[in-house]
Every structure is written in structure tokens, then in C-alpha cells.
Protein backbone atom coordinates (compact mmCIF):
# COMPACT_ATOMS: atom_id res chain seq x y z
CA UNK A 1 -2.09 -22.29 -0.37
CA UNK A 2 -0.53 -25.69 0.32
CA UNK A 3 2.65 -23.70 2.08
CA UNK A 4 0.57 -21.29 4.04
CA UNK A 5 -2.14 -24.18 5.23
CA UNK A 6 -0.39 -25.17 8.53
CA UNK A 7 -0.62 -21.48 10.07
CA UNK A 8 -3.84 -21.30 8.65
CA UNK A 9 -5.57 -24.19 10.09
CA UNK A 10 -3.27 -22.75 14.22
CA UNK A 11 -4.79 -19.33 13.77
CA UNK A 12 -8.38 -20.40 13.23
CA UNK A 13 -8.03 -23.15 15.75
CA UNK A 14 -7.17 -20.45 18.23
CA UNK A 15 -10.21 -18.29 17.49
CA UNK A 16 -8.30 -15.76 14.92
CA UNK A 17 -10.34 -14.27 11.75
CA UNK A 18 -7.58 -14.58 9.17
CA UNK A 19 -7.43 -12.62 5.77
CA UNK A 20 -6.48 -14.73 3.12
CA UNK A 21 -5.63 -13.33 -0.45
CA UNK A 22 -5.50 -15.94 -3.11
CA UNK A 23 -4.63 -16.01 -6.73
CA UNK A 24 -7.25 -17.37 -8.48
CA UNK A 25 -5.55 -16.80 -12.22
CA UNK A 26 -3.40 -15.60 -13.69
CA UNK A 27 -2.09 -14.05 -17.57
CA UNK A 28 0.95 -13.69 -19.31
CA UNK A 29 4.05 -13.58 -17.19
CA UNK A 30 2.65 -13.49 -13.93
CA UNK A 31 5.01 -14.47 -11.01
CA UNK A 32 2.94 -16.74 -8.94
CA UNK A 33 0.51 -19.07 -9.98
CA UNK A 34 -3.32 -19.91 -9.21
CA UNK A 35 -3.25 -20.87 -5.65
CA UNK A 36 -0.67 -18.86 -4.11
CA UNK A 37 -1.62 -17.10 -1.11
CA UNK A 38 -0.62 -14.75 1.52
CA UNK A 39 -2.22 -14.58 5.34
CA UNK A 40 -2.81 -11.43 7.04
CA UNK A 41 -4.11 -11.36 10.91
CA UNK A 42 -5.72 -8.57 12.70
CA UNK A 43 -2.49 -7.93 14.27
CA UNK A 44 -1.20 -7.09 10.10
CA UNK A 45 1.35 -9.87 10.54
CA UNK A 46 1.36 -11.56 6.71
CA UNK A 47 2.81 -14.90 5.91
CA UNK A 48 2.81 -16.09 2.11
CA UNK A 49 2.94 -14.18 -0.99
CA UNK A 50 0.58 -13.74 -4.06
CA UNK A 51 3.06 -12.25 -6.52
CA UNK A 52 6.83 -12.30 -4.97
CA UNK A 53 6.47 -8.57 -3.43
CA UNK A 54 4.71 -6.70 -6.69
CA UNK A 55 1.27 -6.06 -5.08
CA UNK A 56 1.57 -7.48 -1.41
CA UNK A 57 1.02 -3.69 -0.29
CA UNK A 58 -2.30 -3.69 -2.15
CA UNK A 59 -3.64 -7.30 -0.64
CA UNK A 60 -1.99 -6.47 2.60
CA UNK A 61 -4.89 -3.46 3.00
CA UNK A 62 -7.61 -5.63 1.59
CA UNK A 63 -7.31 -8.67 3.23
CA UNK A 64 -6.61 -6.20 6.43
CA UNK A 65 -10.11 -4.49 5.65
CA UNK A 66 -11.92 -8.22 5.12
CA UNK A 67 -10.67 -9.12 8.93
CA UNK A 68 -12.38 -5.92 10.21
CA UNK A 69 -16.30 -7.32 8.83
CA UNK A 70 -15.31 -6.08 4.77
CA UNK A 71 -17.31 -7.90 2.20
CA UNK A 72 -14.70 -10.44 0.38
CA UNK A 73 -13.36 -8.70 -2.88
CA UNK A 74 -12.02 -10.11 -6.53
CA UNK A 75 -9.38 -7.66 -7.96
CA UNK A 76 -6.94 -7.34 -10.85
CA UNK A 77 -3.89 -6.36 -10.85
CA UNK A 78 -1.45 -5.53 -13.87
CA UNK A 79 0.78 -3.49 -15.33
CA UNK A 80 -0.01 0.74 -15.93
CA UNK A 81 1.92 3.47 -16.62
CA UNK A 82 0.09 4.80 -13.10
CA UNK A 83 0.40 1.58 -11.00
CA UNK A 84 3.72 -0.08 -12.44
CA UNK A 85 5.44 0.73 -9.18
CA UNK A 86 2.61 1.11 -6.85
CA UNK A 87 0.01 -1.75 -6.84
CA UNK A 88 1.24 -2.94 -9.86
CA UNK A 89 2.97 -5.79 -11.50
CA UNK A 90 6.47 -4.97 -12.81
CA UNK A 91 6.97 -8.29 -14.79
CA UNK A 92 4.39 -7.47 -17.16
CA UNK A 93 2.02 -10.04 -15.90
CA UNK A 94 -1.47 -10.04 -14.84
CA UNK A 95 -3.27 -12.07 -11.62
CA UNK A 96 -6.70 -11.50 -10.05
CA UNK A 97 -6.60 -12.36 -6.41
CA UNK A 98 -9.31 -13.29 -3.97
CA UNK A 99 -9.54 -11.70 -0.34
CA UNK A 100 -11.55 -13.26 2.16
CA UNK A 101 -12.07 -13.42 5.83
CA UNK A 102 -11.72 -17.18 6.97
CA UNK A 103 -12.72 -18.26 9.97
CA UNK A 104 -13.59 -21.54 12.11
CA UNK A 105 -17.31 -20.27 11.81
CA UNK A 106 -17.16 -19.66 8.30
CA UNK A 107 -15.19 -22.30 6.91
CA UNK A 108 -15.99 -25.68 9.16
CA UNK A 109 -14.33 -27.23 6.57
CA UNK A 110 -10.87 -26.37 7.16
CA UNK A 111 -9.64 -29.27 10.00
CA UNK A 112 -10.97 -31.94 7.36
CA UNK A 113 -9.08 -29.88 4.49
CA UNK A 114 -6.52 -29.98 6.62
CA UNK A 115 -6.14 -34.11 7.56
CA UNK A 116 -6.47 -34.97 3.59
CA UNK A 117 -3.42 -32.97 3.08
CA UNK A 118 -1.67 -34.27 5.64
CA UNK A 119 -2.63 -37.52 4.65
CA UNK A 120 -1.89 -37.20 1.17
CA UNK A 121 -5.38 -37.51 0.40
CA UNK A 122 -6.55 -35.69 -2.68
CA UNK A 123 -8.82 -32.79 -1.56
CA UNK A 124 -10.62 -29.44 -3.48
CA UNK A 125 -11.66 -26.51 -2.47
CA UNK A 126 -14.14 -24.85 -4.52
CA UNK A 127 -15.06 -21.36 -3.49
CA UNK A 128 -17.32 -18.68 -5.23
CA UNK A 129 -15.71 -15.83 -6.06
CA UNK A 130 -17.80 -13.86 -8.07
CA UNK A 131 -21.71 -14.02 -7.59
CA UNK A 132 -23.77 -11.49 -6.29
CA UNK A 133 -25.12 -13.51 -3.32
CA UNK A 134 -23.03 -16.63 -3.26
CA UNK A 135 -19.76 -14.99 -3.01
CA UNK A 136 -17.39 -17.04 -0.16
CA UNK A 137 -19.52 -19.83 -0.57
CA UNK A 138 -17.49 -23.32 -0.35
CA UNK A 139 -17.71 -26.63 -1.36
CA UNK A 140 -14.87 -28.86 -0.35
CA UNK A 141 -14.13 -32.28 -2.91
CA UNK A 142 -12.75 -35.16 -2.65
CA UNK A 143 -13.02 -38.12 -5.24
CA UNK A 144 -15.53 -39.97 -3.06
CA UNK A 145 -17.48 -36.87 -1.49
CA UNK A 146 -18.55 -33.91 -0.88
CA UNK A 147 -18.57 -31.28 2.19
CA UNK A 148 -20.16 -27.77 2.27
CA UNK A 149 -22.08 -26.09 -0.31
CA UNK A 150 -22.52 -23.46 -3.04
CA UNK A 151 -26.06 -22.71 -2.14
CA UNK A 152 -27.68 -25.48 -4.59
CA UNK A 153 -28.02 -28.99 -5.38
CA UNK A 154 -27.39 -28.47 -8.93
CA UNK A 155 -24.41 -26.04 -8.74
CA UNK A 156 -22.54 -28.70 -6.23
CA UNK A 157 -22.88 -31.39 -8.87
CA UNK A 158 -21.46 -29.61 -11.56
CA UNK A 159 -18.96 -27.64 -9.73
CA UNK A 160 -18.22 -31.47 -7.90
CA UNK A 161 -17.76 -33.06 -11.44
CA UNK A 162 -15.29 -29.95 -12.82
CA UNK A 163 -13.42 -30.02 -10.02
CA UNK A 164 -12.92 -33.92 -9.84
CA UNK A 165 -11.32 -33.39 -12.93
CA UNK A 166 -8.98 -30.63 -11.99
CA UNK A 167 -8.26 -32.83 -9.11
CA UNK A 168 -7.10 -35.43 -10.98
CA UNK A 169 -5.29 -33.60 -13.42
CA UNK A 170 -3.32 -31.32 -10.48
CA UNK A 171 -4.92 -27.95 -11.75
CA UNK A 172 -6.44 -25.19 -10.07
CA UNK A 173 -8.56 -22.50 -11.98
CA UNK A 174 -11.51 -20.51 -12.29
CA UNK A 175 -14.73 -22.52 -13.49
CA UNK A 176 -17.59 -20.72 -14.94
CA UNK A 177 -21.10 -21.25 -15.02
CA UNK A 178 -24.80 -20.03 -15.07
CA UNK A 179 -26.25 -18.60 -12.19
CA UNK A 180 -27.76 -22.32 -11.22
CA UNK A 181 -25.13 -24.15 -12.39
CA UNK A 182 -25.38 -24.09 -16.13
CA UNK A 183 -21.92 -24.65 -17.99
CA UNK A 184 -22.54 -22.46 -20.85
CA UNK A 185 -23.49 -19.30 -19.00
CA UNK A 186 -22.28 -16.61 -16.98
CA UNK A 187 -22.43 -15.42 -13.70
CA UNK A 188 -21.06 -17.33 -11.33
CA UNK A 189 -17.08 -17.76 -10.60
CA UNK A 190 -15.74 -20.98 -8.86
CA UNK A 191 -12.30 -20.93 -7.82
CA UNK A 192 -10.93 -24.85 -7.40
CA UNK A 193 -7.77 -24.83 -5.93
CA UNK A 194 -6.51 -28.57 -5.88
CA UNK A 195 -4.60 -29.88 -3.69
CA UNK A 196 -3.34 -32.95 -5.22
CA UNK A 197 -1.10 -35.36 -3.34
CA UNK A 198 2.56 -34.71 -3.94
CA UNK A 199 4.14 -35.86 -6.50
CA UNK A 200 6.99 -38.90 -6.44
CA UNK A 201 10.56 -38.57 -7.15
CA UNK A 202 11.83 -42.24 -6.93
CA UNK A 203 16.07 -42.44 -6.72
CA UNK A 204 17.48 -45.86 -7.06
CA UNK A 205 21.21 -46.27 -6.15
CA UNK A 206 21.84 -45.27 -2.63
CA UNK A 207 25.03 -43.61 -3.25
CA UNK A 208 26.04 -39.72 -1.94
CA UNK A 209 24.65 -38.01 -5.27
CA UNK A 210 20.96 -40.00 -4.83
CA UNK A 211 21.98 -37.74 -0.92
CA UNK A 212 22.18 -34.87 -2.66
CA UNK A 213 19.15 -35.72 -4.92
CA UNK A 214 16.96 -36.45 -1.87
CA UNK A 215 17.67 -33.23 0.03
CA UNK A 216 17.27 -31.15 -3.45
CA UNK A 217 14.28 -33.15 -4.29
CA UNK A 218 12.46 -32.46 -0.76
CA UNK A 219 12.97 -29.13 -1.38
CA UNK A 220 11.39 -28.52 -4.57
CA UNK A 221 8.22 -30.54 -2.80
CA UNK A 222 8.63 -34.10 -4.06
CA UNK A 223 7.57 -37.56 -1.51
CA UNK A 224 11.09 -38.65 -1.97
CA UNK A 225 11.49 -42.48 -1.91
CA UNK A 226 15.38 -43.77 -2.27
CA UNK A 227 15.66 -47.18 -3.13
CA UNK A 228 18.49 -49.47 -3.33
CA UNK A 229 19.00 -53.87 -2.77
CA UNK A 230 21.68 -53.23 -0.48
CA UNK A 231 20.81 -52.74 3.31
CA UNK A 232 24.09 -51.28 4.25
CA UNK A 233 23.75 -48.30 2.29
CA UNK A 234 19.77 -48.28 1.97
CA UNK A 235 19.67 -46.31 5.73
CA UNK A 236 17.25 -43.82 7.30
CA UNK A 237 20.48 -42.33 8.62
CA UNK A 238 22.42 -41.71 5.58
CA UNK A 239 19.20 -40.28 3.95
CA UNK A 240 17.19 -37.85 6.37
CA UNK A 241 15.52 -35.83 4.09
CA UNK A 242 14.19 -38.52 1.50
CA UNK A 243 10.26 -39.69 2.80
CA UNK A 244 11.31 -43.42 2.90
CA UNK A 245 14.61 -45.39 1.75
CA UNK A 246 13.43 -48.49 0.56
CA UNK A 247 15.85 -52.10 0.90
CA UNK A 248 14.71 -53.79 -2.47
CA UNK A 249 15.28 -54.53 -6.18
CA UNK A 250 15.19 -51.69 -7.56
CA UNK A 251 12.94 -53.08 -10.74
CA UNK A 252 10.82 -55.45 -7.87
CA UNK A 253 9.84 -52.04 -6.29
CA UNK A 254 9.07 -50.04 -9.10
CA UNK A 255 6.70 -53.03 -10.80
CA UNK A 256 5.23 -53.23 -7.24
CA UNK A 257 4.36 -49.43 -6.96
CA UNK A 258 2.72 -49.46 -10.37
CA UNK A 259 0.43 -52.45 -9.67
CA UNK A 260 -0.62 -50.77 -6.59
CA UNK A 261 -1.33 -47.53 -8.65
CA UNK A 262 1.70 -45.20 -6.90
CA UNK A 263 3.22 -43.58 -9.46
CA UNK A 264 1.77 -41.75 -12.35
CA UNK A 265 2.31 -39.05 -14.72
CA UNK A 266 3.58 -36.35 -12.19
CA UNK A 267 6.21 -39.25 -11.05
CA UNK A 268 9.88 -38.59 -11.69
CA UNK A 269 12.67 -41.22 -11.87
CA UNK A 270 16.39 -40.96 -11.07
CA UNK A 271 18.45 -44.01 -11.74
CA UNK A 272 21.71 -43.26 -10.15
CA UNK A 273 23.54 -46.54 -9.92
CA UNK A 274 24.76 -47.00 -13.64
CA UNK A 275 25.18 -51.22 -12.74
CA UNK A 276 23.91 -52.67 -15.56
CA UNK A 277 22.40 -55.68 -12.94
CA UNK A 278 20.43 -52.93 -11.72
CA UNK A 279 19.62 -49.88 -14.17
CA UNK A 280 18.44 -52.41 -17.04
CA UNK A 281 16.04 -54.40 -15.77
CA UNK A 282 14.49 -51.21 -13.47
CA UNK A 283 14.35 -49.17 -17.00
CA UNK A 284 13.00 -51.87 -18.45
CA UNK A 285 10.21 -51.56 -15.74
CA UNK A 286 10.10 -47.61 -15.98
CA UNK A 287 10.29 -46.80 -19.80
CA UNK A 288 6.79 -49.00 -19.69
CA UNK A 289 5.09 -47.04 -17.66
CA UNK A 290 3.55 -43.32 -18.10
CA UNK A 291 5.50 -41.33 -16.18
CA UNK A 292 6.45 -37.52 -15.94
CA UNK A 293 10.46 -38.20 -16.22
CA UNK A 294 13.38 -41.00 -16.33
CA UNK A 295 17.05 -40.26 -15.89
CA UNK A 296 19.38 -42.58 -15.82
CA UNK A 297 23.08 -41.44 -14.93
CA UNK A 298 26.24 -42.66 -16.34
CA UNK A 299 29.10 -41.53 -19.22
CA UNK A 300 28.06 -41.45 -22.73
CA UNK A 301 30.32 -45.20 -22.55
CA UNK A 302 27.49 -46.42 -20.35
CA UNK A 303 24.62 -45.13 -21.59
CA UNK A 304 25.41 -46.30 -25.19
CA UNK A 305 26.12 -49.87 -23.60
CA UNK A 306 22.57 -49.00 -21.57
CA UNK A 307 20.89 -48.41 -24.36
CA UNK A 308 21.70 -51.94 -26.37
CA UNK A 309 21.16 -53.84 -23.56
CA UNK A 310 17.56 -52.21 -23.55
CA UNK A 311 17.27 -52.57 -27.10
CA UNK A 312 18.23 -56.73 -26.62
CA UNK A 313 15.59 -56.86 -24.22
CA UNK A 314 12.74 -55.48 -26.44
CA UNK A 315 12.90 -52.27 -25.74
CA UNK A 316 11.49 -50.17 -28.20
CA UNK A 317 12.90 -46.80 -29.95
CA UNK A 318 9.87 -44.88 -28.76
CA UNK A 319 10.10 -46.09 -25.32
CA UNK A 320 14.04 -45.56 -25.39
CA UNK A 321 13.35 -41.53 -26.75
CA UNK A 322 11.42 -41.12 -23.42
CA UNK A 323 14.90 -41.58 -21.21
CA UNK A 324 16.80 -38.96 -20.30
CA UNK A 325 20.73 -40.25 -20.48
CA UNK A 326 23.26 -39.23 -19.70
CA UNK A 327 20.59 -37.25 -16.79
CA UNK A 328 20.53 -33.80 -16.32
CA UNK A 329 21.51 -30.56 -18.82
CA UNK A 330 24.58 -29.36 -19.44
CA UNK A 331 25.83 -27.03 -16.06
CA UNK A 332 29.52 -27.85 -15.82
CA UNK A 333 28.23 -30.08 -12.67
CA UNK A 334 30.95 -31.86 -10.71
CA UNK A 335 29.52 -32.27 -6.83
CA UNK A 336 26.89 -34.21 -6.27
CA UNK A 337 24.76 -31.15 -5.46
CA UNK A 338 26.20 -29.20 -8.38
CA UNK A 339 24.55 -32.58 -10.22
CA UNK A 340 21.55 -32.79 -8.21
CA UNK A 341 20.55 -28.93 -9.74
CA UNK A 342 21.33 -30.53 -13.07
CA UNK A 343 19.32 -33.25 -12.76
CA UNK A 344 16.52 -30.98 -11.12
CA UNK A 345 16.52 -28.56 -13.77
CA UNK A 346 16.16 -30.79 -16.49
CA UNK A 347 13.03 -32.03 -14.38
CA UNK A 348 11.62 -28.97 -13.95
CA UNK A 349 12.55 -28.23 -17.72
CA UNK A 350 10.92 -30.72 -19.44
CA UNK A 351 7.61 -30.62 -16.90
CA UNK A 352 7.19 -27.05 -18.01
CA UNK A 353 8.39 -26.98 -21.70
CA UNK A 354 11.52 -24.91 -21.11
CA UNK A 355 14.27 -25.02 -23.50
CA UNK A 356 17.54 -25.02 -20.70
CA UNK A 357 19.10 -22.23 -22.52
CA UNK A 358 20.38 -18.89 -20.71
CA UNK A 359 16.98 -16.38 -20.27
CA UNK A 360 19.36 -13.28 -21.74
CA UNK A 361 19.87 -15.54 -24.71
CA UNK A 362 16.50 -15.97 -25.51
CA UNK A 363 12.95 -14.09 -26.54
CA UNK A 364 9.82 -13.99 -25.59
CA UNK A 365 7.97 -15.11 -22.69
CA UNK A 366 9.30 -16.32 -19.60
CA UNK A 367 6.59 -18.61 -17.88
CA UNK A 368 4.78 -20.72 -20.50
């Protein structure tokens, strides 16, 4: 939803009833995951997808037939011999998707939705999905509060509680309860569909691969800080796509981010500037910490003299098996955007539990 939100929020600032089709879950190898949706006016102009051009046909005429006063629908799609190539998923996957008419009347909501994402503010949407009266019902979260409503006191604290915790956890999913809120029943379906701050990608050495790293970075929807001590290279200029370029220690910054509660377990960091001045005493910093990834580049030379410099300074074997050096997996990279993808991909690898090994060499599911 996060990618579709800005053209959202226009069209129901100008008045437009919008159909929105949302994946609410998903099984097996399903392309897009819980929160991906796709916007369809009452002109039939769509923008988003729910499942990378298997079933957008199928939403397309529901979410079209929600916009003209159509009761919002829940509906699964997989794979049949009759629907494989018609409404059908061809990857083998299953998703159920949620079409709704959203408007300014029916969702109030939306412009605060709307500021906490643009202020990196941690928000929730909760909507019932499945109920036989509540259905479209939302109640919008945020770790301090609550706006909206699911139609009763109880239900809003429990689904408030649940989805504080997807919140905080960066999920989106189905919840299920009882038809007053009950957690062991049935009944009533909640879709939460978080949206979490983004996460960090930190790059320390402000040299033309951390460039590289910043554009490839932005792309793949990281806040992109680039830090570095020395002000002639630490420049807005020479980095336009990174989120802020930082003139500081690289260690100095990292210790003060943590302290202030910045980074967490989502954060990724690149250390780029194989000095030992600089990479040691910012690893020493970052291997501490709980955080989703640390690279540090350099030739096997450097990272073996790395890595006893780290050990000298107390650094301890499990904290050392958490680095990723030399960065990246094994492309054949030369550029520094060839290297960037390298770097990336052993991100995204290790986030996800991929192996790095060639698809048509392997068995068994895709997406984990």
C-alpha cells in the first residue's frame, strides 16, 4: 500500500471514490505479499499491483464494481486447471485480496494515515474484512493511540494490542477473533497492514561505491544515511539520492544513533572505507549492537588484518560471525554498481533466508 498511498490520499482529496484491492495473505509462492495493492478509479485507470499481472483482470472488475455502490468483497485466488490462465495464479501461489470502496467519507482517517507516513511515524491500519456486519470497518494504530473503530470497545483493544505488536515487529496479516473480540474464536477477520517506518541502511566511507550504494539502496526503499569524518567528500552534492550525508566519526555517529534508539534490527550497515582508523573502532560499535546486517568491504588481506584488530580489542567470536567480510556474494562485481547489487543481494539474502545460489540450480520453493 505504502507505494500506492500518495495517489490515494490526491484522489480522495479531490472527491474521487477509489477501489482499492489489497492482499491481505498470502500461501506458498505467491508473488506479492500482504499489503500490496492496486487502485482503480471510476474512470478504470489502475495504479499498483496485487500479484505482478496474474489476477489484475479479476480485481480490476471488482474493485470497478465496489466504486459503482458494490458491497466490499474477500476473494481467493489460486491455481486450477480452469483458472490457471484466466483469474488465476500461474506461479503456483495462493493470495486472498480485499476490494473496497475508499473514500474521504468513509475513511476520515486517511490524511492522518497519511502525515505518519510521511513523517516516518509508525502507523496501522486495521480493517475488517470478514464479518457479517462489520465488514470495512477501520481502526487506525499508532503506539500511543487510537483513531476510528471496529464497532466495539472490546474489539478495538484487542485488535489495538495485536496490531501494536505487528507494528513493532514490521508485519502485516490477518488477525482472528470472536465475534466481540475474543482471541480464541471465529468470526471476525482483521486485516493490519503496518506501515512501519523505513528501515536504515547506514554507509560509512564517502567514496564513489558508498554513491553507488546510496542510489541502489534508495531504490530498494532504505532512509539512506552516508557518513564519513571528512567534509570534503561528506557532500549533499556528491550524494543526491542518500536521505542525509552525515560529517562525523564514523563510530561517534553510530554510538550516537543507538543511544537515541535509531537503528534496530531492520538496520543494515555498509562499511566501505577499509581504513583501519575508521572500520575498527565503528565495527567495534556495530558488531555490539542488534542489527539486521554488517558488511565491511576490503580484500581477504584486510579483512584478516580487520578481524585481529577486532579480536585485540575484545571482540568476541560470536560477535565477529555476525560480520559479513569481505561484503557482498560472489557476482564477478567490478563497478561500483556491479558491487552495490552484490552487496544488496547479500542484504536481501540473508533478511529473507536465501541461499545466493542460481534458482535453476536449486529445488523447491522460491519465496520462503
Amino acid at each position: 500500500m505504502r507505494d500506492v498511498l500518495p495517489d490515494l490520499v490526491r484522489r480522495v482529496a479531490a472527491g474521487e471514490v477509489v477501489g482499492v484491492g489489497t492482499v491481505v495473505a498470502t500461501f506458498s509462492s505467491a508473488p506479492r505479499p500482504p499489503g500490496a495493492a492496486m487502485l482503480v478509479g471510476a474512470d478504470g485507470a489502475a495504479v499498483g499491483s496485487v500479484s505482478g499481472g496474474c489476477v489484475e483482470g479479476a480485481v480490476h472488475e471488482l474493485a470497478l464494481g465496489v466504486v459503482g455502490g458494490g458491497a466490499p468483497v474477500l476473494r481467493r485466488f489460486g491455481v486450477s486447471d480452469d483458472d490457471a490462465f484466466d483469474v488465476g495464479l500461474t506461479c503456483g501461489g495462493i493470495i486472498d485480496v480485499y476490494v473496497e470502496a475508499v473514500s474521504a467519507a468513509g475513511f476520515p482517517e486517511l490524511p492522518l494515515v497519511d502525515a505518519s507516513v510521511r513523517a516516518g511515524e509508525a502507523v496501522a491500519v486495521a480493517t475488517a474484512v470478514e464479518h457479517p456486519t462489520r465488514a470495512g470497518a477501520r481502526l487506525v494504530v499508532w503506539p500511543d493511540r487510537v483513531a476510528g473503530g471496529l464497532g466495539s470497545a472490546r474489539v478495538d483493544d484487542a485488535v489495538a494490542d495485536d496490531a501494536r505488536g505487528l507494528l513493532a515487529a514490521g508485519r502485516s496479516g490477518v488477525l482472528r477473533y470472536g465475534p466481540d473480540g475474543q482471541r480464541r474464536g471465529e468470526g471476525l477477520s482483521v486485516f493490519v497492514n503496518s506501515f512501519e517506518p523505513p528501515p536504515r541502511l547506514l554507509v560509512f566511507g564517502a567514496i564513489d561505491f558508498a554513491a553507488a550504494m546510496a542510489r541502489l539502496g534508495a531504490f530498494l526503499g532504505y532512509r539512506v544515511t552516508v557518513c564519513d569524518a571528512r567534509p570534503v567528500f561528506a557532500t549533499a552534492a556528491r550524494f543526491p539520492q542518500a536521505d542525509e550525508v552525515v560529517v562525523d566519526w564514523p563510530h561517534r555517529y553510530l554510538a550516537a544513533e543507538a543511544a537515541a534508539g535509531r537503528v534496530d534490527r531492520r538496520t543494515a550497515v555498509a562499511v566501505l572505507t577499509h581504513d583501519p582508523k575508521f572500520d575498527v573502532p565503528l565495527l567495534e560499535v556495530a558488531l555490539r549492537l542488534d542489527l539486521g546486517y554488517v558488511g565491511a568491504m576490503g580484500s581477504r588481506r584486510a579483512h584478516h588484518d580487520r578481524t585481529a584488530r577486532l579480536r585485540a580489542a575484545g571482540v568476541g567470536e560470536a560477535e565477529l560471525g555476525r560480520l559479513s567480510s569481505p561484503i557482498g556474494l560472489d557476482l564477478g562485481a567490478r563497478t561500483p554498481e556491479e558491487t552495490a547489487v552484490s552487496i544488496a543481494a547479500e542484504m536481501i539474502a540473508l533478511r529473507w533466508g536465501g541461499g545466493g545460489a542460481r534458482l535453476t540450480t536449486t529445488e523447491g520453493a522460491i519465496h520462503r
